[in-house]
N, C-alpha and C. Protein backbone atom coordinates (compact mmCIF):
# COMPACT_ATOMS: atom_id res chain seq x y z
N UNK A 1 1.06 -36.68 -5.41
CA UNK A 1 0.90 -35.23 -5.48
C UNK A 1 0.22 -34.71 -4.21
N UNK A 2 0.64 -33.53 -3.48
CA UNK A 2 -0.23 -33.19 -2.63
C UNK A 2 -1.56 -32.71 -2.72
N UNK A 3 -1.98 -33.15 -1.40
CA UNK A 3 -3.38 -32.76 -0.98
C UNK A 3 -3.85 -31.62 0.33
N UNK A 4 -4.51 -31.00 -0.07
CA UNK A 4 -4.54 -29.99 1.06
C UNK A 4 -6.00 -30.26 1.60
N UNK A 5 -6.38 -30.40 3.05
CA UNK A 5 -7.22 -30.85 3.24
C UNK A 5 -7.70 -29.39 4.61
N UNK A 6 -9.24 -29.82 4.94
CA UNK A 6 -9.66 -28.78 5.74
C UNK A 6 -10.34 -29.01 6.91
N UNK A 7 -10.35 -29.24 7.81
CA UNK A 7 -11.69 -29.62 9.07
C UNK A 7 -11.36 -28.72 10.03
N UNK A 8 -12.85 -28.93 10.50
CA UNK A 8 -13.26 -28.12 11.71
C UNK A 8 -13.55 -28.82 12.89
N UNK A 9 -12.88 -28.82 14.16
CA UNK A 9 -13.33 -29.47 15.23
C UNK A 9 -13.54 -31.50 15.14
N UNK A 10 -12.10 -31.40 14.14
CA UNK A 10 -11.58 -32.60 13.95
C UNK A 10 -12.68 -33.76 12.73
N UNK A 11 -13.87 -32.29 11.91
CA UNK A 11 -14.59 -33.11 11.37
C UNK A 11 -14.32 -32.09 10.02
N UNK A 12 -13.60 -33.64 8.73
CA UNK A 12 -13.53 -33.00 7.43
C UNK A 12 -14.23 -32.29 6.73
N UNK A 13 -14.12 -31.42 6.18
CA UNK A 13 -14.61 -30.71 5.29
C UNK A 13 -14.87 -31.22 3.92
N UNK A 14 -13.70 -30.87 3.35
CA UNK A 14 -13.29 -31.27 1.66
C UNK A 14 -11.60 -31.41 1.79
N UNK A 15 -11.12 -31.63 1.15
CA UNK A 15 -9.58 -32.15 0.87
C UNK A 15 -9.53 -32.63 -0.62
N UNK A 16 -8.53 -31.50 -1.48
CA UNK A 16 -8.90 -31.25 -2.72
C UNK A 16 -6.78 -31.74 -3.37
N UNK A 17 -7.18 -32.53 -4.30
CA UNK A 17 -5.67 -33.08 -4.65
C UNK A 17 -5.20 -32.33 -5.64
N UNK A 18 -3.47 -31.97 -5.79
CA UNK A 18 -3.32 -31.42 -6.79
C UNK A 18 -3.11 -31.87 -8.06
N UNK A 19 -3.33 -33.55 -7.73
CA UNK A 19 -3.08 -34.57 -8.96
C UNK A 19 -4.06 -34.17 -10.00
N UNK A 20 -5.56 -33.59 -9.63
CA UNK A 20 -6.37 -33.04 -10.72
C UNK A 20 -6.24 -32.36 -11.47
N UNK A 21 -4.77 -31.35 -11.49
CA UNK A 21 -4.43 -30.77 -12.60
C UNK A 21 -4.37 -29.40 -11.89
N UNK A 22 -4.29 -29.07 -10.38
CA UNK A 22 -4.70 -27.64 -10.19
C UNK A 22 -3.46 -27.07 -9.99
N UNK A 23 -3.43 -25.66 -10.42
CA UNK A 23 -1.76 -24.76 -10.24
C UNK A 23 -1.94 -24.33 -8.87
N UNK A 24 -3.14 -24.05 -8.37
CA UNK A 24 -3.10 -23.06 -6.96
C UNK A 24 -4.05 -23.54 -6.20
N UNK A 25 -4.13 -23.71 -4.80
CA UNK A 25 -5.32 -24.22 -3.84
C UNK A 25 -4.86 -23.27 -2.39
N UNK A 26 -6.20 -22.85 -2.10
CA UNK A 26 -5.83 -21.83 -0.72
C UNK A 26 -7.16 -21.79 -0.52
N UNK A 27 -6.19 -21.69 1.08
CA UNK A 27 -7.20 -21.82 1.90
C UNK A 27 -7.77 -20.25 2.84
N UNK A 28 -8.44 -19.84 3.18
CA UNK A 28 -8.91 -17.94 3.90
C UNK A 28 -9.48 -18.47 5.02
N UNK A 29 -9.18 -18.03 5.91
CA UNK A 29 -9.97 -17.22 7.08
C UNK A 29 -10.20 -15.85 7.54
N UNK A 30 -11.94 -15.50 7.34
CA UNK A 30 -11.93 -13.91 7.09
C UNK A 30 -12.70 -13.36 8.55
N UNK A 31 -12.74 -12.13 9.40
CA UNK A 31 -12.97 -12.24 10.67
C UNK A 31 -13.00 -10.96 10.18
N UNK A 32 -13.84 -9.70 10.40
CA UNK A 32 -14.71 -8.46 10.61
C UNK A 32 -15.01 -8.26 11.86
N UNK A 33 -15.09 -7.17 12.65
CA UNK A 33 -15.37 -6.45 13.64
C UNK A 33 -16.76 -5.86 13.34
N UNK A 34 -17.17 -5.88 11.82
CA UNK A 34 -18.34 -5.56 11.37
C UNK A 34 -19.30 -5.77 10.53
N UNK A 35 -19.08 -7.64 10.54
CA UNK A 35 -19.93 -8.30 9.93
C UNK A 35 -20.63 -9.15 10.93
N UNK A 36 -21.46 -9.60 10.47
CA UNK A 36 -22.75 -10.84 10.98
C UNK A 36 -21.59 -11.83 11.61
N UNK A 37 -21.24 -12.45 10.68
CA UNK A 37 -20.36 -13.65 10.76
C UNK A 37 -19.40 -13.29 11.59
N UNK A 38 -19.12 -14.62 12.94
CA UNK A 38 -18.00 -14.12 13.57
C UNK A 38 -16.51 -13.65 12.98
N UNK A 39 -16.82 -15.50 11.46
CA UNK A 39 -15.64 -15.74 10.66
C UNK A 39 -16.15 -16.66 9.72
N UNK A 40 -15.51 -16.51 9.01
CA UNK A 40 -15.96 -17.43 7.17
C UNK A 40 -14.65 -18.26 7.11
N UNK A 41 -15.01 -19.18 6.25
CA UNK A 41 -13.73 -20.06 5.88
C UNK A 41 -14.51 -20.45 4.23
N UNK A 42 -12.93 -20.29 3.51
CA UNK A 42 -13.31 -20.36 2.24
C UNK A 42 -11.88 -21.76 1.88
N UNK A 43 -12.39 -22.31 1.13
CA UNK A 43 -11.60 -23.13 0.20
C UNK A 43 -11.69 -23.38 -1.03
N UNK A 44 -10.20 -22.64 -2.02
CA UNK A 44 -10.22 -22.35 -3.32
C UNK A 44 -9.92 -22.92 -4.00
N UNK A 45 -9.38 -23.27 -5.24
CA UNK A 45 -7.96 -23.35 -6.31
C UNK A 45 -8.18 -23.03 -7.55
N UNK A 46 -7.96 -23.71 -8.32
CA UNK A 46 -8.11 -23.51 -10.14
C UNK A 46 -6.84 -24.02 -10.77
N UNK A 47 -6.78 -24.08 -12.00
CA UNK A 47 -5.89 -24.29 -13.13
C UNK A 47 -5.75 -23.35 -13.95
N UNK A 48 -4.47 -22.23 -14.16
CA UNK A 48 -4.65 -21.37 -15.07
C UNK A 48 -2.93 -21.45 -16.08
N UNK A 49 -3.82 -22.66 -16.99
CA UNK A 49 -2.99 -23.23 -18.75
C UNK A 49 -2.45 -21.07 -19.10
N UNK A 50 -1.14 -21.42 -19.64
CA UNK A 50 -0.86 -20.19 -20.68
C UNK A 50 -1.44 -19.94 -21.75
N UNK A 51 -2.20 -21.53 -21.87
CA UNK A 51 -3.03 -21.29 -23.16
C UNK A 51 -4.31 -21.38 -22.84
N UNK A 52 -5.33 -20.76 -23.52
CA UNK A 52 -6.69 -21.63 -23.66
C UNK A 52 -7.60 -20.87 -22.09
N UNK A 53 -9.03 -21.77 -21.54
CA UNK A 53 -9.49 -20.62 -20.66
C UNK A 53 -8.94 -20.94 -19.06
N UNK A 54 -8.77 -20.22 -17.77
CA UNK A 54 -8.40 -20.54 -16.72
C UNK A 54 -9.72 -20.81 -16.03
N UNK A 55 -10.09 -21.81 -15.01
CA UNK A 55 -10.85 -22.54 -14.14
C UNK A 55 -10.46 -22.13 -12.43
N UNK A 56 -11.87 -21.65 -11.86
CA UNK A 56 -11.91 -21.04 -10.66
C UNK A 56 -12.72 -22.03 -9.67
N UNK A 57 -12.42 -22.31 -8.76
CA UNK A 57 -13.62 -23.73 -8.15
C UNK A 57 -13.77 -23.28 -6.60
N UNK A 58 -14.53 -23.59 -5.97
CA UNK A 58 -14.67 -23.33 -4.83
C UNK A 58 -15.30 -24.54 -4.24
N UNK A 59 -14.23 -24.94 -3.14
CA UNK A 59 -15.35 -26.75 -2.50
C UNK A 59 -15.61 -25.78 -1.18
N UNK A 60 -15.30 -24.89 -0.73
CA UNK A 60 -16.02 -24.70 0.67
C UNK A 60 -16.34 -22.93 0.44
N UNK A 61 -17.41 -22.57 0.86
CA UNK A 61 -17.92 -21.25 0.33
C UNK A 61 -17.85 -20.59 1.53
N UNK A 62 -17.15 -19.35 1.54
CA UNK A 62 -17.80 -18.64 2.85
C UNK A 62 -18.86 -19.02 4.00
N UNK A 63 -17.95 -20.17 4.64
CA UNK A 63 -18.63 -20.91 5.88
C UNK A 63 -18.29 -20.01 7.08
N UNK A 64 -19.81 -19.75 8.06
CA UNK A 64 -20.00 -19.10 9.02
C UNK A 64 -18.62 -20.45 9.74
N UNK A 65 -17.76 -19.54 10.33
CA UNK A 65 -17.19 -20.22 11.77
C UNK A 65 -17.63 -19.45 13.23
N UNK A 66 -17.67 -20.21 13.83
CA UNK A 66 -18.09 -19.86 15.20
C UNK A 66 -16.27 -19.63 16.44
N UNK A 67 -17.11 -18.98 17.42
CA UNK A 67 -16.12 -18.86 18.67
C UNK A 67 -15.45 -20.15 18.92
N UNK A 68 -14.42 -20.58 19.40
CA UNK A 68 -14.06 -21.50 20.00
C UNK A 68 -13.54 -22.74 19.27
N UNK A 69 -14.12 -22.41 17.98
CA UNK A 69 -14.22 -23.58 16.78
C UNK A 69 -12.80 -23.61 16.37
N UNK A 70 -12.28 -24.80 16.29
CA UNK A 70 -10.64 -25.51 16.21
C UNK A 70 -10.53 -25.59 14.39
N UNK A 71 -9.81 -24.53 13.75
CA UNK A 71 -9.86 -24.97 12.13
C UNK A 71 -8.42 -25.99 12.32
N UNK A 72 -8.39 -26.66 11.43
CA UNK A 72 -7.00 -27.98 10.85
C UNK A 72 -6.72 -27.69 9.24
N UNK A 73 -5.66 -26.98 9.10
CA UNK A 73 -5.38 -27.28 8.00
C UNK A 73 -4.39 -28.35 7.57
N UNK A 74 -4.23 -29.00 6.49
CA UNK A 74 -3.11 -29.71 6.36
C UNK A 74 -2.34 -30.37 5.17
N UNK A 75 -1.39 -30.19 4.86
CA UNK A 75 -0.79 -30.39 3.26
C UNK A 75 -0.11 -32.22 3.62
N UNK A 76 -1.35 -33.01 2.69
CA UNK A 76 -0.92 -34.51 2.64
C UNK A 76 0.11 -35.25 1.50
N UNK A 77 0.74 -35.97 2.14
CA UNK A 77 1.59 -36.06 0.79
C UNK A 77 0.67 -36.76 -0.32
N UNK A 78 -0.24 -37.52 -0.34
CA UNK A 78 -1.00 -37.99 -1.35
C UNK A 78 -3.02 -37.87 -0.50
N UNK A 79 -3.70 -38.01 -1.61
CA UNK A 79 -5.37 -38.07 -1.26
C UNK A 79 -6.17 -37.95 -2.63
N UNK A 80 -7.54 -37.62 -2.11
CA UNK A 80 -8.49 -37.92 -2.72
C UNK A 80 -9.07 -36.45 -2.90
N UNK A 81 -9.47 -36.01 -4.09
CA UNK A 81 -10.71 -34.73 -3.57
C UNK A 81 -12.02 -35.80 -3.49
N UNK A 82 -12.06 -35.04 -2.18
CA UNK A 82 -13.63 -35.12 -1.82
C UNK A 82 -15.30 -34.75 -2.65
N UNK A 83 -14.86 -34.32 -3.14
CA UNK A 83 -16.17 -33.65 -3.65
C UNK A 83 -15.75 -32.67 -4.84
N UNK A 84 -16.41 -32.24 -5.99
CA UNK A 84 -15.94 -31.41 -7.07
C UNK A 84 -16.33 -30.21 -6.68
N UNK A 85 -15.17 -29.28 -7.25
CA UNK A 85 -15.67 -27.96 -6.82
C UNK A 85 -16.76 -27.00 -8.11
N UNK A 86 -17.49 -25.99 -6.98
CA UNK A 86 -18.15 -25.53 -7.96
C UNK A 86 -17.49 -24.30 -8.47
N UNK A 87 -18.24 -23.66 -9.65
CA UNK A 87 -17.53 -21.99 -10.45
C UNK A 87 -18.64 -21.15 -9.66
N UNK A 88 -18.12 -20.08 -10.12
CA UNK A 88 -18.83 -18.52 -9.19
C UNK A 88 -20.19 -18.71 -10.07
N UNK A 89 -20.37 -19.31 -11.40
CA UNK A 89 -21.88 -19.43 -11.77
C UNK A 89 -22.54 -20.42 -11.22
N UNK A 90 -21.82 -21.51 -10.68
CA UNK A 90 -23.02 -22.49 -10.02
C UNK A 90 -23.21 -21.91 -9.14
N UNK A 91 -21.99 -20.80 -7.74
CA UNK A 91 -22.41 -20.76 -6.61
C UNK A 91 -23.47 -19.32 -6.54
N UNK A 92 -23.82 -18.60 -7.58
CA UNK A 92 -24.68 -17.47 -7.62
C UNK A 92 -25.90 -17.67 -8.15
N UNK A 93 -26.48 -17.35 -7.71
CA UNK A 93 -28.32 -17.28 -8.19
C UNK A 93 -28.24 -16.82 -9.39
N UNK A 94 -29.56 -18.00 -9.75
CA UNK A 94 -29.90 -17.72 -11.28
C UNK A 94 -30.08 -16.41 -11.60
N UNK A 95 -30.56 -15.50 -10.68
CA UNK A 95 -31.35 -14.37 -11.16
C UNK A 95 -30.05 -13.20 -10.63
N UNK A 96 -29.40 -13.64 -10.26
CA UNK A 96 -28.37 -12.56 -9.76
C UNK A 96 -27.15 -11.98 -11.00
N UNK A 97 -26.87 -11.02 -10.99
CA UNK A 97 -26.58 -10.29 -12.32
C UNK A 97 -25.18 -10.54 -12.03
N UNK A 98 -24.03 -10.62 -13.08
CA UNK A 98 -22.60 -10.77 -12.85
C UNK A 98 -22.20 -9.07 -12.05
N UNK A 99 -21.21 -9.54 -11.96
CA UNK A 99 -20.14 -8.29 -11.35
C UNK A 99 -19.75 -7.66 -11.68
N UNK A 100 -20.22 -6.23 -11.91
CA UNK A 100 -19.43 -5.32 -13.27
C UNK A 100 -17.91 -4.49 -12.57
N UNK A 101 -17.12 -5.14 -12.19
CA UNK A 101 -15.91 -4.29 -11.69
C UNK A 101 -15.29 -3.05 -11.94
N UNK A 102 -16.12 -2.63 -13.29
CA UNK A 102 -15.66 -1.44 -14.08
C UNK A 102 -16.68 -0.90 -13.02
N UNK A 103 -17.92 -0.83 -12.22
CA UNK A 103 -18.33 0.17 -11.86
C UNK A 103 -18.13 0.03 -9.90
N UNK A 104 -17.18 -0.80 -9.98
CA UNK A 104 -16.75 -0.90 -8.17
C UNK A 104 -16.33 0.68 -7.56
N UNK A 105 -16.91 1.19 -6.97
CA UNK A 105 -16.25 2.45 -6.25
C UNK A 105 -14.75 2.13 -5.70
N UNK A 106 -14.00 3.51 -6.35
CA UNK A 106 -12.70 3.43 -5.40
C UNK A 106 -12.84 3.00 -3.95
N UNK A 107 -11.91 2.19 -3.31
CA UNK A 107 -11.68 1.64 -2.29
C UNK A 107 -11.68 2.40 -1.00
N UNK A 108 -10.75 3.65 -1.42
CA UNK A 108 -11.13 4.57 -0.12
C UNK A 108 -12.31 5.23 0.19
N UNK A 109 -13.58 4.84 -0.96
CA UNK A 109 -15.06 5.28 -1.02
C UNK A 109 -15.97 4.20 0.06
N UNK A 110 -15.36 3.07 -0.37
CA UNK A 110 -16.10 1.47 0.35
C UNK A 110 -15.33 1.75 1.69
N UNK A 111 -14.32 1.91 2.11
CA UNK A 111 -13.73 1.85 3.49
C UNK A 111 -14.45 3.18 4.35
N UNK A 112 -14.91 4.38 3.39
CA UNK A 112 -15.83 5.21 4.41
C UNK A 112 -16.65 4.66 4.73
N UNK A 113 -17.63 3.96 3.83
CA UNK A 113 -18.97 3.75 3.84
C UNK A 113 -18.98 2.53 4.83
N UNK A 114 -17.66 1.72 4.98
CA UNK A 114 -17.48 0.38 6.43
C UNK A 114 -17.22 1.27 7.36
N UNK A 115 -16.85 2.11 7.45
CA UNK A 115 -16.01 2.92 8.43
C UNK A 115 -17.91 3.53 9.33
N UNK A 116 -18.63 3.29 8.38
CA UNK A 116 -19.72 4.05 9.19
C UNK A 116 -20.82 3.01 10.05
N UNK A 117 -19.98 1.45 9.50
CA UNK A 117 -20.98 0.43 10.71
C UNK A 117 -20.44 0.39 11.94
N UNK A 118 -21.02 0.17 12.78
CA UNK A 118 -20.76 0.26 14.26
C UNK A 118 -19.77 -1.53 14.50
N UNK A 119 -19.25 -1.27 15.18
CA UNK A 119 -18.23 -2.54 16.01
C UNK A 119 -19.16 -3.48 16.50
N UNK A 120 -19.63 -4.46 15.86
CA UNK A 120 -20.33 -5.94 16.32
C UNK A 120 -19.55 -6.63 17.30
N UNK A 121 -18.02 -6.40 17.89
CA UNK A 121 -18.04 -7.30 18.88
C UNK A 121 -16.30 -6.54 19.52
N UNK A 122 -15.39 -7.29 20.19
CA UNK A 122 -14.34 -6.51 20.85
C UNK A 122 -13.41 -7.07 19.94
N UNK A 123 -12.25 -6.68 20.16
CA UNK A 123 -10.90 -7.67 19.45
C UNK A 123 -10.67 -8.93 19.62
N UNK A 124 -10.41 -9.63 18.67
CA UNK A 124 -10.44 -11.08 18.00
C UNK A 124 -9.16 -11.13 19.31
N UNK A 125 -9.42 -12.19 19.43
CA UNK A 125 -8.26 -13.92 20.40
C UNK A 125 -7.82 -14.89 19.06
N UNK A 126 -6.62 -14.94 19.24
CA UNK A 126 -6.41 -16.35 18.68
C UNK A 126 -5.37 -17.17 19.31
N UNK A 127 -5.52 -18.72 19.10
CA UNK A 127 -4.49 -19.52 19.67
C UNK A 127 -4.14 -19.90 18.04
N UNK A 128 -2.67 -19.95 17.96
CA UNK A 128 -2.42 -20.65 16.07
C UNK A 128 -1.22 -21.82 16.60
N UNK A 129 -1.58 -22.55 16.07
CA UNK A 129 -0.60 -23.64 16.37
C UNK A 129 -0.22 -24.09 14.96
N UNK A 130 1.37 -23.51 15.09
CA UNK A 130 2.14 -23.82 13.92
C UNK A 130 3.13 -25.16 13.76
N UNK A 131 3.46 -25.40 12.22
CA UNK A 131 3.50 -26.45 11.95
C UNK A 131 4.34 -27.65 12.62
N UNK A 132 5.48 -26.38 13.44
CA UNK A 132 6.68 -27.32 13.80
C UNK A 132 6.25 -27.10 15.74
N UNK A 133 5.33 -26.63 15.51
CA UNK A 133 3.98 -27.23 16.96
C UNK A 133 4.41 -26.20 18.10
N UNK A 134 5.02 -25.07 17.28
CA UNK A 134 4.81 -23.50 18.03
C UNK A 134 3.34 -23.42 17.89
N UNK A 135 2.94 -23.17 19.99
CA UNK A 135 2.06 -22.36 19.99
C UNK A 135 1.89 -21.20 20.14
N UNK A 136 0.91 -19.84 19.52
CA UNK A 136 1.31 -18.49 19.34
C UNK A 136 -0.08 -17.63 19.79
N UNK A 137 -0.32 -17.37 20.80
CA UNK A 137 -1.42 -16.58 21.53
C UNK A 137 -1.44 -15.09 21.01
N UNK A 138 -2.43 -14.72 20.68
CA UNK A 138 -2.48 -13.27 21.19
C UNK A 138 -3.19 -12.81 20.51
N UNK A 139 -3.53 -11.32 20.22
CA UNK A 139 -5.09 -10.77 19.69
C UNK A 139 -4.98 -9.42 18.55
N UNK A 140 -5.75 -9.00 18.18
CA UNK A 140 -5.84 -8.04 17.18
C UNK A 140 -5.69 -6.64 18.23
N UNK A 141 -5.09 -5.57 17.49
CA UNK A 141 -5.37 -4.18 18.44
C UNK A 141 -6.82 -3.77 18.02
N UNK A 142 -6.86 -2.69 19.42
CA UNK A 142 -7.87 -1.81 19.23
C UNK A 142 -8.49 -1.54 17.99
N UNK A 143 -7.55 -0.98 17.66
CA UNK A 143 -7.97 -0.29 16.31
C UNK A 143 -8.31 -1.26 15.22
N UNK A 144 -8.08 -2.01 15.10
CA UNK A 144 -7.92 -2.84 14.23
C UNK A 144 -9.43 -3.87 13.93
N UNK A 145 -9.31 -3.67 12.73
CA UNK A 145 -11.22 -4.19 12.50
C UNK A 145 -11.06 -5.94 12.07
N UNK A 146 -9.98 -6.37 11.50
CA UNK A 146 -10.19 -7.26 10.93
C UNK A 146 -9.01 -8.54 11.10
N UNK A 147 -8.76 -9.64 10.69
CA UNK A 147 -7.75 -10.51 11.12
C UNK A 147 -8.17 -11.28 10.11
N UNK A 148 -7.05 -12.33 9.19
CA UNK A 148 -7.38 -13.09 8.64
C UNK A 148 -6.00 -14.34 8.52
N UNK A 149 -6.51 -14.98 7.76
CA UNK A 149 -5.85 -16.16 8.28
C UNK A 149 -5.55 -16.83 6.34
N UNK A 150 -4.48 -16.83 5.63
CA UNK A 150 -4.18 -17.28 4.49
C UNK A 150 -3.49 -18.68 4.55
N UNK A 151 -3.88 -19.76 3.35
CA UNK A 151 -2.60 -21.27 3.21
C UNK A 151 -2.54 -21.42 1.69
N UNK A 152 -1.71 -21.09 1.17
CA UNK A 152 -1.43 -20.72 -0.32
C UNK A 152 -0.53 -21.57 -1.12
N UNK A 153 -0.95 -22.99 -1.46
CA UNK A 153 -0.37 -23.59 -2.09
C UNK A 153 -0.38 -23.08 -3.76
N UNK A 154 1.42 -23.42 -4.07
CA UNK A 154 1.09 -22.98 -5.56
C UNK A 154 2.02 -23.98 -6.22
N UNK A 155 1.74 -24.51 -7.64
CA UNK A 155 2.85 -25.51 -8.12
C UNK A 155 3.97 -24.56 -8.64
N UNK A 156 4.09 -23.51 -8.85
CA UNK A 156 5.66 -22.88 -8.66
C UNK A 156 6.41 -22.69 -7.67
N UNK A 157 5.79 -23.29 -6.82
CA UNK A 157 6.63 -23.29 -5.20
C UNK A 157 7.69 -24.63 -5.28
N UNK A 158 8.65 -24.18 -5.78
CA UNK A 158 9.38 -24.99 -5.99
C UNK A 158 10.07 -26.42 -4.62
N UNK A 159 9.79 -25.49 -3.34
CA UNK A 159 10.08 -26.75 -2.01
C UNK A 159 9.02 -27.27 -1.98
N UNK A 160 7.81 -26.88 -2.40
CA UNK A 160 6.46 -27.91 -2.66
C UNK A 160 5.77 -27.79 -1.23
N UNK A 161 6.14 -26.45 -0.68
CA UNK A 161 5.38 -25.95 0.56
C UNK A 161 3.89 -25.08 0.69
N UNK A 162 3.12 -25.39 1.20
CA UNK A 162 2.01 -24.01 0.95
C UNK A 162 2.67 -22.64 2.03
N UNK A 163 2.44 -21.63 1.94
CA UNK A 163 2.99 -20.49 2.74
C UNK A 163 1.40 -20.11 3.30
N UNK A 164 1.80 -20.40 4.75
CA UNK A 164 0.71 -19.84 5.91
C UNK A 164 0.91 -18.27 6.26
N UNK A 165 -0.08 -17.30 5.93
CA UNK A 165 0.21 -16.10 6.92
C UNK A 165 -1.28 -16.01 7.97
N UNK A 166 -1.05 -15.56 9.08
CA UNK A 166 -1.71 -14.70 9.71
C UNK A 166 -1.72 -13.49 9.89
N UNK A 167 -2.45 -12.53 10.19
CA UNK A 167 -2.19 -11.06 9.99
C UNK A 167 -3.56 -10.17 10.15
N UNK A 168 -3.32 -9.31 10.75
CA UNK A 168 -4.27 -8.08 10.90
C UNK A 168 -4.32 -6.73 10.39
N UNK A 169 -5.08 -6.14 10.42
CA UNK A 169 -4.99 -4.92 9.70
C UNK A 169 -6.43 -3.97 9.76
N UNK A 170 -6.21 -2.55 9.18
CA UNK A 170 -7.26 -1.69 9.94
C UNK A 170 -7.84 -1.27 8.36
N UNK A 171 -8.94 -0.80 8.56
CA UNK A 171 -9.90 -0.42 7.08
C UNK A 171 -9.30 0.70 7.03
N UNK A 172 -8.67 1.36 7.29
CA UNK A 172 -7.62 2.49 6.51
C UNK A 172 -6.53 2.19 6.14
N UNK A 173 -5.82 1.30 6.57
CA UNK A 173 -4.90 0.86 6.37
C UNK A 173 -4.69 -0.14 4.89
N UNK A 174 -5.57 -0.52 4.88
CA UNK A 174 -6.21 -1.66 3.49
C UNK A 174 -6.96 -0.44 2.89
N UNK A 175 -6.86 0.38 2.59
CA UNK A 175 -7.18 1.71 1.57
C UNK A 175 -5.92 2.19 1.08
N UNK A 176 -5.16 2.34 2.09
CA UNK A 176 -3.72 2.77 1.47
C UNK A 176 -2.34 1.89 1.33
N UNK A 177 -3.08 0.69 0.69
CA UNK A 177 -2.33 -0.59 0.76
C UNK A 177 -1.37 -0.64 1.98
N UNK A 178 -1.42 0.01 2.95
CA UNK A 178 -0.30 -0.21 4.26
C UNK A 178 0.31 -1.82 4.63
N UNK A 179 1.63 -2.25 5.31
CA UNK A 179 1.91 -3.15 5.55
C UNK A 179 0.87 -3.35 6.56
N UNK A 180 0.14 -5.05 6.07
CA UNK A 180 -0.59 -5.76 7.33
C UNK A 180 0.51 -6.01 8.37
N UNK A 181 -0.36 -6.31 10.01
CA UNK A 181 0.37 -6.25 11.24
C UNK A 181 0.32 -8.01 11.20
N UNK A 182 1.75 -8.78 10.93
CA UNK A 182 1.90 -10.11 11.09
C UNK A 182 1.88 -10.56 11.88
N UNK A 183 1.22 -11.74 12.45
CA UNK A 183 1.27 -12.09 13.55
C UNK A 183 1.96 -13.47 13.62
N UNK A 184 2.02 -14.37 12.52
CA UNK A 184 2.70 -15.44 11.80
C UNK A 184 2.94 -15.76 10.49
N UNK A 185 4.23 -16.16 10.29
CA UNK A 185 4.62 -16.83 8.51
C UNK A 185 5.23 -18.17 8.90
N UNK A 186 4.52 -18.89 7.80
CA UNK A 186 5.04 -20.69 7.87
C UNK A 186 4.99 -21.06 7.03
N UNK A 187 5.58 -22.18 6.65
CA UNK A 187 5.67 -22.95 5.29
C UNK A 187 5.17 -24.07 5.94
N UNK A 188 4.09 -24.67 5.26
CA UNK A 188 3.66 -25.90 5.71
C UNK A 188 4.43 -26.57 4.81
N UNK A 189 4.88 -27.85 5.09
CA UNK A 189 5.26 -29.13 4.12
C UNK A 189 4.36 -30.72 4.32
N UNK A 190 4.72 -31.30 3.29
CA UNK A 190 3.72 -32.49 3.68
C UNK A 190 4.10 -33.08 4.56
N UNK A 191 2.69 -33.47 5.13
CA UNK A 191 2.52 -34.09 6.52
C UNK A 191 2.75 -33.36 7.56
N UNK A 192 2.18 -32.10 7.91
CA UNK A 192 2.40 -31.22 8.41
C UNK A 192 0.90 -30.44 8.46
N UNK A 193 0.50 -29.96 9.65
CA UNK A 193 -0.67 -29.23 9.43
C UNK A 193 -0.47 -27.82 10.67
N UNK A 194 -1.64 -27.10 10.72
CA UNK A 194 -1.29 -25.78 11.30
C UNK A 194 -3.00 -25.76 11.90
N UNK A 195 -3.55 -25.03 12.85
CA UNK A 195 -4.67 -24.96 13.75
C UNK A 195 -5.00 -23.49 14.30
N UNK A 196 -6.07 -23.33 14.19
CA UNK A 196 -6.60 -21.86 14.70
C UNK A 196 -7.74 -22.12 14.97
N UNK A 197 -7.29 -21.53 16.45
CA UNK A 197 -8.67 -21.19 17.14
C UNK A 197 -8.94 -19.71 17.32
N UNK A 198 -10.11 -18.87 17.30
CA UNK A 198 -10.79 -17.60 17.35
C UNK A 198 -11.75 -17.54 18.37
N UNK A 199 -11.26 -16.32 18.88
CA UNK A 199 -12.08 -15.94 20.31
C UNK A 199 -12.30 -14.58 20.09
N UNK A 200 -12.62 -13.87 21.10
CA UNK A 200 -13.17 -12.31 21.07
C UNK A 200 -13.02 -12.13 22.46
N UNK A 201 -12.79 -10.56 22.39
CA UNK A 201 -12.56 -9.81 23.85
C UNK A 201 -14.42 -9.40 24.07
N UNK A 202 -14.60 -8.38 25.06
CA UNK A 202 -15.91 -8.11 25.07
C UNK A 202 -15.99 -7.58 24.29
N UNK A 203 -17.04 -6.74 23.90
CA UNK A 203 -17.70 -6.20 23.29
C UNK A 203 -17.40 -4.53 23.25
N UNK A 204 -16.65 -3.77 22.34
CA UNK A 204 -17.12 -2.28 22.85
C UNK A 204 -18.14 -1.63 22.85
């Protein structure tokens, strides 16, 4: 069964198998023009039965990535999970209250209220090296606050591929669900992996 595995700068992370029973495993790369973090890397999956309760796990949590830093993703034809993943209650403080979604402000309320932090750094660089070992240069626009990086394995994927996107997009634009600006689509298959590196222009 496949394994989707994760490292940074050629040093593993976690690598989580789907022999454990999981329907979905994906992988994020999240990049803000107006956060702390240059870039986060998250690694997901779960099992969600038609019957009975669905299971959410997380082996890699919103990890700070840095400039220059080489991510590896890669779909193995067989492996090991590394490590068990945890639920959103192990990874939240005892004392921290759940999430009431019924009282989330409309979206175009949260995109003013981002819309009013200042630009922490210039437009994102990336080098992506895709699976069939296209390399693909180039950067986010002006305008554009954010870039992220998706690997979306699912067991209804019937060629047994995870689907890679890259893509950018502007905090107004993600208010009015607008098409994100693609910058790559791939199907990874086993034994096959995909690479991103993140850079930045100056500073405005």
């Amino acid at each position: 069964m496949p394994t989707l595995s994760v490292s940074v700068d050629g040093q593993l992370l976690a690598a989580v198998s789907s022999e454990d029973g999981y329907d979905m495993l994906s992988v994020h790369v999240s990049c803000s023009r107006l956060d702390e973090d240059f870039a986060t890397l998250d690694l997901s999956g779960g099992f969600y039965p038609e019957e009975g309760d669905s299971t959410y796990l997380t082996w890699i949590d919103m990890m700070p990535i840095q400039a220059a830093q080489t991510i590896t993703v890669s779909l193995l034809d067989e492996g090991v999970t590394t490590h068990p993943g945890k639920t959103i209650q192990e990874l939240s403080d005892d004392d921290s209250e759940a999430f009431d979604y019924e009282q989330m402000p409309p979206v175009s309320e949260m995109v003013a209220e981002l819309k009013k932090r200042p630009l922490l750094r210039g437009e994102y660089t990336f080098e992506f090296l895709a699976p069939d070992s296209t390399q693909l240069n180039g950067q986010t626009l002006q305008e554009e606050e954010s870039l992220a990086m998706s690997v979306i394995w699912h067991a209804l994927h019937r060629d047994g591929k995870a689907r890679v996107s890259l893509h950018s997009y502007t905090l107004e634009g993600l208010a009015v669900r607008a098409p994100s600006n693609d910058h790559a689509r791939y199907k990874l298959g086993i034994g096959e992996s995909i690479q991103l590196q993140l850079g930045t222009l100056a500073a405005p």
